[in-house]
Protein backbone atom coordinates (compact mmCIF):
# COMPACT_ATOMS: atom_id res chain seq x y z
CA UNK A 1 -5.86 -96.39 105.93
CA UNK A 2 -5.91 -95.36 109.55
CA UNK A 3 -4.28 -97.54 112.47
CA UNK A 4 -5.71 -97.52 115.95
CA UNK A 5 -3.64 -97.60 118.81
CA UNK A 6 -0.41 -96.37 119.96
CA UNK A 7 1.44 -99.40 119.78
CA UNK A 8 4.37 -99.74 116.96
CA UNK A 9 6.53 -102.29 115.39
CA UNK A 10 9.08 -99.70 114.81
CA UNK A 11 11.77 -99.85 117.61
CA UNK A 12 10.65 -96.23 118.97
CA UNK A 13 6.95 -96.07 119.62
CA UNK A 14 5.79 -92.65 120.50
CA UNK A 15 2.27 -91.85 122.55
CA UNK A 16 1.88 -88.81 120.55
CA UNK A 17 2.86 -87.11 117.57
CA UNK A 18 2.60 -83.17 117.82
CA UNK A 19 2.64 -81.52 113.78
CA UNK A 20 3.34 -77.62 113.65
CA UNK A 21 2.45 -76.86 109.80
CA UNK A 22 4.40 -74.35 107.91
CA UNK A 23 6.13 -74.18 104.92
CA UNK A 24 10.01 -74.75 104.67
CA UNK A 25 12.31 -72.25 103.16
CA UNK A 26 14.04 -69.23 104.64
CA UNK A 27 11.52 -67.19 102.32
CA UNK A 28 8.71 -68.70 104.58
CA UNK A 29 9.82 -67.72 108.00
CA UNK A 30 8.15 -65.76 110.30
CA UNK A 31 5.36 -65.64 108.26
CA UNK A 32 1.70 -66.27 109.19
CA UNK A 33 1.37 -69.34 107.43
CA UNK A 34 4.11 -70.36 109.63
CA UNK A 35 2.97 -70.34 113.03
CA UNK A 36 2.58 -73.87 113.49
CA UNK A 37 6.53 -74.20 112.91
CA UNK A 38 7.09 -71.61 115.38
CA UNK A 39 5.35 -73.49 118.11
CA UNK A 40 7.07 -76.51 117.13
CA UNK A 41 10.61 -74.38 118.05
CA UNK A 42 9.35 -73.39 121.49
CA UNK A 43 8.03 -76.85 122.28
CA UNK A 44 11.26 -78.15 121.33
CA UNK A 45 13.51 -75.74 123.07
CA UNK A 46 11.14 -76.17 126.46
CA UNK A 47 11.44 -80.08 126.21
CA UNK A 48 15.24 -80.32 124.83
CA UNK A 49 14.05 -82.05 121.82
CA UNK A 50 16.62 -81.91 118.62
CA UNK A 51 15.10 -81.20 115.68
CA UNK A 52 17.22 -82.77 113.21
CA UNK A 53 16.34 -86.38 111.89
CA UNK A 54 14.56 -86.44 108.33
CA UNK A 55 11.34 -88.67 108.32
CA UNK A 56 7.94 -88.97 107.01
CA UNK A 57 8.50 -86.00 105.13
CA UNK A 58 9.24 -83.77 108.09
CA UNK A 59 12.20 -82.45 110.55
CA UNK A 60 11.40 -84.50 113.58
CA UNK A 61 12.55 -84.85 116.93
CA UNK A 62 11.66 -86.66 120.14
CA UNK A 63 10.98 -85.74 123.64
CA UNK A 64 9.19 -86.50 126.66
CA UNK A 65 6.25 -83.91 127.88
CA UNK A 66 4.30 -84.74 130.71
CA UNK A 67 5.65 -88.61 131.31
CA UNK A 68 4.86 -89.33 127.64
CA UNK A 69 7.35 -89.57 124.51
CA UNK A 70 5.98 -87.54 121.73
CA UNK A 71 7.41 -87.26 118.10
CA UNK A 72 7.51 -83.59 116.94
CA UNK A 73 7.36 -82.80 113.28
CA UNK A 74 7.76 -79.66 110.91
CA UNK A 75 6.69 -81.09 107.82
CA UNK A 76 8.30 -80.73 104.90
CA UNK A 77 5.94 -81.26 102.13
CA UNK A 78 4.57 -77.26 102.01
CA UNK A 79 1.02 -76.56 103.35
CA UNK A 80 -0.90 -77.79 101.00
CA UNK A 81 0.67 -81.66 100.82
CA UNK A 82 0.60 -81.65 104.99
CA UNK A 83 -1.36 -84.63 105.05
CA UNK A 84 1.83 -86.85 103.40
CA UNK A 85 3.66 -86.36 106.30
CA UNK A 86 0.90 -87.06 108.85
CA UNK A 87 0.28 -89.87 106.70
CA UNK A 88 3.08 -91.23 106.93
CA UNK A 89 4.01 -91.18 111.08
CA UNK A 90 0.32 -92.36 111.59
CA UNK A 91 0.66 -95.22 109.57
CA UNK A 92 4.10 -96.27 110.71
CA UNK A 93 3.47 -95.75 114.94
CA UNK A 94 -0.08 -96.92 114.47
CA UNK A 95 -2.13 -94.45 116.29
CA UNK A 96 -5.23 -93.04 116.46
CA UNK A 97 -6.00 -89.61 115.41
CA UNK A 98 -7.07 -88.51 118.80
CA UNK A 99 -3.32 -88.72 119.76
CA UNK A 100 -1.77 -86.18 116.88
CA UNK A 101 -1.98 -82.61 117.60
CA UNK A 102 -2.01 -80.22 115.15
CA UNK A 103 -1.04 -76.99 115.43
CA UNK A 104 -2.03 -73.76 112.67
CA UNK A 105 -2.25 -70.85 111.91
CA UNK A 106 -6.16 -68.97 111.60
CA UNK A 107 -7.23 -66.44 110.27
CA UNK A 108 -10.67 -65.93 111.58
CA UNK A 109 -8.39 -65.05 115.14
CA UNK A 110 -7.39 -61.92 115.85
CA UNK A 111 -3.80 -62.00 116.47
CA UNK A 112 -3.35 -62.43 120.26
CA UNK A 113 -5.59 -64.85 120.21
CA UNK A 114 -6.02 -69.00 119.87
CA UNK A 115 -8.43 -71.93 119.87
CA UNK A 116 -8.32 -75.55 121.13
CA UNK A 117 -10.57 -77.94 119.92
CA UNK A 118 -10.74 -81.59 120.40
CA UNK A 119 -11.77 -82.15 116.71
CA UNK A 120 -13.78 -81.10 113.47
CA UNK A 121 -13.71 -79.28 110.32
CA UNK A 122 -10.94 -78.04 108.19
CA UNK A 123 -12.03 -74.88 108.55
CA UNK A 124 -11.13 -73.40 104.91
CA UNK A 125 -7.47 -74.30 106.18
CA UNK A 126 -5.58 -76.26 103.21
CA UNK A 127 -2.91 -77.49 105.31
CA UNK A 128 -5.94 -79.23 107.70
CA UNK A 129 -8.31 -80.09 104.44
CA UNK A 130 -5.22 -82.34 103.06
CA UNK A 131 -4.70 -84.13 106.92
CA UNK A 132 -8.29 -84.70 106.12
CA UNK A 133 -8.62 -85.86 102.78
CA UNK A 134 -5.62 -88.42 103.32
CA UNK A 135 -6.12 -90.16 106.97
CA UNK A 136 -10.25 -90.05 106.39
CA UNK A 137 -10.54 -88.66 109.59
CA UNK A 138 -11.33 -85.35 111.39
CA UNK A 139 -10.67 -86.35 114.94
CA UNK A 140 -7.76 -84.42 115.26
CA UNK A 141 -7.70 -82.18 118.47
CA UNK A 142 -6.07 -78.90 117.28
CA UNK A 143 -4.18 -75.74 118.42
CA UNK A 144 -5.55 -72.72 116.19
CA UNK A 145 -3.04 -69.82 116.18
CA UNK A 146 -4.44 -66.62 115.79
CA UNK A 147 -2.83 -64.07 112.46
CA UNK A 148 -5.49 -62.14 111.90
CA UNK A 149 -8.03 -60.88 109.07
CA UNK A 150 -7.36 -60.23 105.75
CA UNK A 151 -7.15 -55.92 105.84
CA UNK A 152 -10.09 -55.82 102.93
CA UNK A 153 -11.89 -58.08 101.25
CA UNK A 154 -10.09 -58.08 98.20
CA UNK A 155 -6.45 -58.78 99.38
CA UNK A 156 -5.36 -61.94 97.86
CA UNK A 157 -5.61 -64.50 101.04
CA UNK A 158 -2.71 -66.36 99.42
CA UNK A 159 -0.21 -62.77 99.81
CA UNK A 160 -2.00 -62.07 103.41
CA UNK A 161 -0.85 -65.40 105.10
CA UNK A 162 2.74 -65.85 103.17
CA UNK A 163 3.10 -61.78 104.65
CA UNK A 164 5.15 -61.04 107.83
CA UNK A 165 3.69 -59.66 110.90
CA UNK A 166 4.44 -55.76 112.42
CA UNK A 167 6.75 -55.66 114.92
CA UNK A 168 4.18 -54.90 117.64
CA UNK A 169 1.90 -57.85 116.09
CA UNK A 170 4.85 -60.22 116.42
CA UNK A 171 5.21 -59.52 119.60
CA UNK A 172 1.90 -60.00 120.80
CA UNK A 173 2.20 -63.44 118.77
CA UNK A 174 5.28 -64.48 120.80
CA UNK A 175 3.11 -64.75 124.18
CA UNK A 176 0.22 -66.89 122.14
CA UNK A 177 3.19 -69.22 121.19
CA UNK A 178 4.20 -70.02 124.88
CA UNK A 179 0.90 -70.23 125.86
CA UNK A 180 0.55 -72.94 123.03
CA UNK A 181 3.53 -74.80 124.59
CA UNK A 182 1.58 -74.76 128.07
CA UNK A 183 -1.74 -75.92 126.16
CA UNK A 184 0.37 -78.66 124.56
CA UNK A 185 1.88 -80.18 127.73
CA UNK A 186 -1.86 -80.09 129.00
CA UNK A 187 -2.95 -81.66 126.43
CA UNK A 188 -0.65 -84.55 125.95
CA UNK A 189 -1.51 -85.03 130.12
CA UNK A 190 -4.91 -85.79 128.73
CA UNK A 191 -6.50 -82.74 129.73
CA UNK A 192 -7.60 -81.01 126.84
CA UNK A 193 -10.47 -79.73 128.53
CA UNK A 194 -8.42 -78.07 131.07
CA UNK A 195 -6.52 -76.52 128.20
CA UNK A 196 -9.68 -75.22 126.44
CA UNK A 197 -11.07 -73.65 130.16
CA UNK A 198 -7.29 -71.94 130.05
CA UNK A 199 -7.20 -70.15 126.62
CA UNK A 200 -9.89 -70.24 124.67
């Protein structure tokens, strides 16, 4: 069940809830499924935002980007279970979909490159098709973070996004993250449009 509004009877409401999706685990870092956490870091390093309180099934912290307090959350639940967490901080701050940004790794992006979108499908992302499945909604506007194709056809997808980028990959990667960060802020200062002009 979905609540509308950004309103809460908790004693902290937010405006917006930013979700970087990973997997948690030292054996998961740095990888491409991981992305999402990355940008989470940055954003939290540009804002001063602690990353340390346990909740809704995530390491969150809170900050203030662009005049508006915004949870951030690394969910803890592994891709696949993502939705729990969302879940969870949707139905306790009541608010609408339009006001959680996700952010993901993709692998239909070259690495180097990223997508904002305002809302729609999963896209064949599990992490996205369980936010789906458990909040009934697909308005979720949504950072896509570039990691590349699969080398061949046959590599197992699975071993291709839990793999580790080259070092010259990684740091191409590295600039798409702080551009993420900038696309964020924009986006929270309700002007995802202006976001989309800037780096799609």
């Amino acid at each position: 069940m979905l609540f509308r509004g950004s309103k809460s009877t908790g004693s902290s409401p937010v405006d917006y809830i930013i979700v970087g999706l990973g997997n948690p685990g030292r054996q998961y870092e740095n990888t491409r499924h991981n992305c999402g956490f990355d940008a989470i870091d940055l954003i939290a390093d540009k804002f001063g935002c602690q990353m340390k309180k346990i909740r809704f099934k995530s390491t969150t912290g809170e900050c203030r980007i662009s005049g508006k307090r915004c949870l951030l959350m690394k969910p803890s639940t592994y891709m696949n279970n993502s939705g729990e967490a969302v879940r969870e901080a949707m139905n306790f701050y009541k608010i609408d979909p339009s006001r959680v940004i996700i952010i993901f790794d993709d692998i239909s992006l070259d690495v180097g490159r990223m997508r904002i979108r305002q809302k729609g499908s999963d896209g064949g992302h599990n992490g996205m098709k369980n936010i789906i499945y458990l909040t009934g909604s697909d308005m979720f506007p949504r950072v896509k973070v570039g990691v590349g194709k699969k080398p061949h056809p046959d590599y197992d997808l699975k071993d291709w996004v839990l793999s580790r980028f080259s070092q010259s990959d990684r740091k191409v990667l590295e600039g798409v993250l702080l551009n993420t960060v900038e696309a964020v802020e924009l986006m929270v200062d309700d002007n995802t449009q202006g976001a989309m002009q800037k780096f799609n």
